[in-house]
N, C-alpha and C. Protein backbone atom coordinates (compact mmCIF):
# COMPACT_ATOMS: atom_id res chain seq x y z
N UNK A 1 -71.86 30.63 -129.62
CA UNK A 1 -70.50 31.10 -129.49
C UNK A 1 -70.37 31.80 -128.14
N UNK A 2 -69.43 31.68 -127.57
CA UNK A 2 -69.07 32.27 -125.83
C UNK A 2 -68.54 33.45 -126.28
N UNK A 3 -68.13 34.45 -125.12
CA UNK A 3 -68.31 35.89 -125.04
C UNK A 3 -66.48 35.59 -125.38
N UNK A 4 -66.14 34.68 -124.96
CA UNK A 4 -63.90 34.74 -124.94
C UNK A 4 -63.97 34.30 -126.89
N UNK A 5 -64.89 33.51 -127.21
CA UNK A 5 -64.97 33.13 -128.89
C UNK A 5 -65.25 34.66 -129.33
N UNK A 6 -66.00 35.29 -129.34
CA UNK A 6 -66.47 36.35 -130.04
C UNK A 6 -64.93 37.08 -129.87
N UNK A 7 -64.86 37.37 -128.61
CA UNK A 7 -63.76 38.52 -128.21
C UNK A 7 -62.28 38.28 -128.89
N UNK A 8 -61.88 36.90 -129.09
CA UNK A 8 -60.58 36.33 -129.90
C UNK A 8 -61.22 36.90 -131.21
N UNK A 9 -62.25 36.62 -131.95
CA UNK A 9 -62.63 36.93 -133.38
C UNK A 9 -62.67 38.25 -133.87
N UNK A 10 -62.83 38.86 -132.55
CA UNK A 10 -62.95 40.35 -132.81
C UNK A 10 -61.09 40.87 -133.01
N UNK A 11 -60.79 40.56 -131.86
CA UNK A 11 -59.17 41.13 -131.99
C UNK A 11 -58.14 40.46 -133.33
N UNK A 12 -58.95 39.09 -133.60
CA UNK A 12 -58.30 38.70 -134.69
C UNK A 12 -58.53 39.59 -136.13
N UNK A 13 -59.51 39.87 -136.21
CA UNK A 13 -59.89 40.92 -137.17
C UNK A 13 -59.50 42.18 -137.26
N UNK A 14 -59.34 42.80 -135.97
CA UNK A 14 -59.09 43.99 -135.75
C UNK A 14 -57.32 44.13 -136.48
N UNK A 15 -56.60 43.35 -135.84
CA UNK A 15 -55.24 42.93 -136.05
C UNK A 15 -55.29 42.98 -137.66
N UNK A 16 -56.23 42.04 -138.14
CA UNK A 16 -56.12 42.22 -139.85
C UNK A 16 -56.21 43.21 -140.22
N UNK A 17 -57.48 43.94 -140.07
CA UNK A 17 -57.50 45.28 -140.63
C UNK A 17 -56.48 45.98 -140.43
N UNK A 18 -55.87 46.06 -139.29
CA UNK A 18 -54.30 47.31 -139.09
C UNK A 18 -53.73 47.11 -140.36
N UNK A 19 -53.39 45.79 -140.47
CA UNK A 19 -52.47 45.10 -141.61
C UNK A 19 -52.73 45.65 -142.81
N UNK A 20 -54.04 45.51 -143.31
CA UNK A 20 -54.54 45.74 -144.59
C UNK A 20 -54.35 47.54 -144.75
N UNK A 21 -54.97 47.93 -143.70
CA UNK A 21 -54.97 49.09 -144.12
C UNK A 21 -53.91 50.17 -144.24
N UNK A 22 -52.61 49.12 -142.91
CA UNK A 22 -51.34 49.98 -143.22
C UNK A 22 -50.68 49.61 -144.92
N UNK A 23 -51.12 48.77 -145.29
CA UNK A 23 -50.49 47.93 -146.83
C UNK A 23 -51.21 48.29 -148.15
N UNK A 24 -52.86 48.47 -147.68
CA UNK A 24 -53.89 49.38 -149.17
C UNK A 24 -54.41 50.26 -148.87
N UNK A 25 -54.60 51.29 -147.44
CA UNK A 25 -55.31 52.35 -147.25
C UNK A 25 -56.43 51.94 -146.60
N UNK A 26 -56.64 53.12 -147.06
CA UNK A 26 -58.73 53.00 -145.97
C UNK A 26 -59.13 53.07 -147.22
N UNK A 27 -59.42 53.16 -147.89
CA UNK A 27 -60.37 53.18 -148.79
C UNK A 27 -60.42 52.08 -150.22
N UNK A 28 -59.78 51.26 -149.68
CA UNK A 28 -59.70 49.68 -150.89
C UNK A 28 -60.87 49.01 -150.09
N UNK A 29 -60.93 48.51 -151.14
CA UNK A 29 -62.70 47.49 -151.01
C UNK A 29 -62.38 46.70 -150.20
N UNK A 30 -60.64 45.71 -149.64
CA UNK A 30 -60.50 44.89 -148.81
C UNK A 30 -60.55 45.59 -147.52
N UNK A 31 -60.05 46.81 -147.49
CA UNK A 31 -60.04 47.56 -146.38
C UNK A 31 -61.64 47.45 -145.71
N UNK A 32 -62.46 47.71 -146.74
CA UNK A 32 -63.78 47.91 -146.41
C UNK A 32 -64.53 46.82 -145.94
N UNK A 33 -64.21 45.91 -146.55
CA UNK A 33 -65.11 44.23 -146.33
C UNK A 33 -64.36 44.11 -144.86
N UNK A 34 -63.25 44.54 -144.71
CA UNK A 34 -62.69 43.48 -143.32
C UNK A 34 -63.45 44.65 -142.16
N UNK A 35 -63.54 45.79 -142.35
CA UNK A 35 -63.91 46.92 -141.67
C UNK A 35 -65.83 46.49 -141.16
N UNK A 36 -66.33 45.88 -142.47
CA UNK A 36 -67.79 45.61 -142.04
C UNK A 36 -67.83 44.04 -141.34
N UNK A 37 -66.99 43.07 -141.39
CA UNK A 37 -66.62 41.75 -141.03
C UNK A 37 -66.67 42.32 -139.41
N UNK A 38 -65.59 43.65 -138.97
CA UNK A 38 -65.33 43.84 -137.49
C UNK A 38 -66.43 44.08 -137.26
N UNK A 39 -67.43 45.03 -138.33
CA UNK A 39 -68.53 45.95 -137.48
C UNK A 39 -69.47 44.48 -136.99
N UNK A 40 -69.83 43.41 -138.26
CA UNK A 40 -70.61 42.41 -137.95
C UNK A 40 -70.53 41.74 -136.35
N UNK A 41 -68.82 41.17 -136.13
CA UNK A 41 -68.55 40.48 -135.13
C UNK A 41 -69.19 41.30 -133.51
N UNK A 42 -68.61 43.04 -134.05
CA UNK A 42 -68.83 43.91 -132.67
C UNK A 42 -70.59 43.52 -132.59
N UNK A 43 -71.28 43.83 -133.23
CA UNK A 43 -72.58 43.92 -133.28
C UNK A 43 -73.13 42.59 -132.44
N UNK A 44 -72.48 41.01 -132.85
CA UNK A 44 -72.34 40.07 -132.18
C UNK A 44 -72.41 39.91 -130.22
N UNK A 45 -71.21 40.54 -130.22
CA UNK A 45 -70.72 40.64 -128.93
C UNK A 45 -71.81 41.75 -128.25
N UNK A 46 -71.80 43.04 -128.78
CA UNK A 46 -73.04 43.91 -128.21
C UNK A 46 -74.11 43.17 -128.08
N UNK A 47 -74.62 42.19 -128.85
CA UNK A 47 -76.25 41.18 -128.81
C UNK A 47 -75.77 40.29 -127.88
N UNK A 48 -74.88 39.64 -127.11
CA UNK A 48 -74.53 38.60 -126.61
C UNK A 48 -75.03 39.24 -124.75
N UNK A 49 -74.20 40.71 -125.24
CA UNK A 49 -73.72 41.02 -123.53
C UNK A 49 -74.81 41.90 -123.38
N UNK A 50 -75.67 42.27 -124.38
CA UNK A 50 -77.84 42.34 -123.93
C UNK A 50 -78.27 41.13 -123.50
N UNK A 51 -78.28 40.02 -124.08
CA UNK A 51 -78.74 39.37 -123.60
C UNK A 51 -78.27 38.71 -122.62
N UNK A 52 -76.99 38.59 -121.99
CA UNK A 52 -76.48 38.41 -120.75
C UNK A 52 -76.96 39.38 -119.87
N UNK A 53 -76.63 40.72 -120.27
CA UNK A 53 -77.48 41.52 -118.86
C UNK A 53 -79.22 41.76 -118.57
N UNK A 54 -79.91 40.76 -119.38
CA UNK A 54 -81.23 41.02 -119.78
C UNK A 54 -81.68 39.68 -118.22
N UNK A 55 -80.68 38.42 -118.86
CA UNK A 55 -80.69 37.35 -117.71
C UNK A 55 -80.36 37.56 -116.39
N UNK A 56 -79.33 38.36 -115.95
CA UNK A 56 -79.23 38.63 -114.63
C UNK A 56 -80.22 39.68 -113.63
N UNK A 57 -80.55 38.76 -112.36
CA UNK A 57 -81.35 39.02 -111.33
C UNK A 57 -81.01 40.71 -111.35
N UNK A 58 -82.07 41.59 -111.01
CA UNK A 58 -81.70 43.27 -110.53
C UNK A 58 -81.71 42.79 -109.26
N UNK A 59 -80.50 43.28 -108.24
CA UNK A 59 -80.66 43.79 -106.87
C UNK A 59 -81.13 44.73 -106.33
């Protein structure tokens, strides 16, 4: 998955959760699953852009 795939998946989620949580709270189990879905994707993108800066030359 590319760093613009992750980053659409992330904001798409993020966007849900507003939704959910302005409509059941913070503390409904959907609130919660979509809340660990974002943490999964972020965690994604943080492992992506280590290993992108792991590949580039130090000057």
């Amino acid at each position: 998955m590319s760093k613009q795939e992750i980053l659409l998946l992330i904001e798409r989620k993020r966007s849900e959760l507003i939704k959910i949580v302005a409509k059941n709270g913070l503390n409904s189990s959907l609130t919660i699953q979509l809340s660990q879905e974002l943490d999964s994707l972020l965690n994604q993108y943080n492992e992506y852009m280590y290993k992108e800066k792991k590949r580039l030359p130090l000057h």
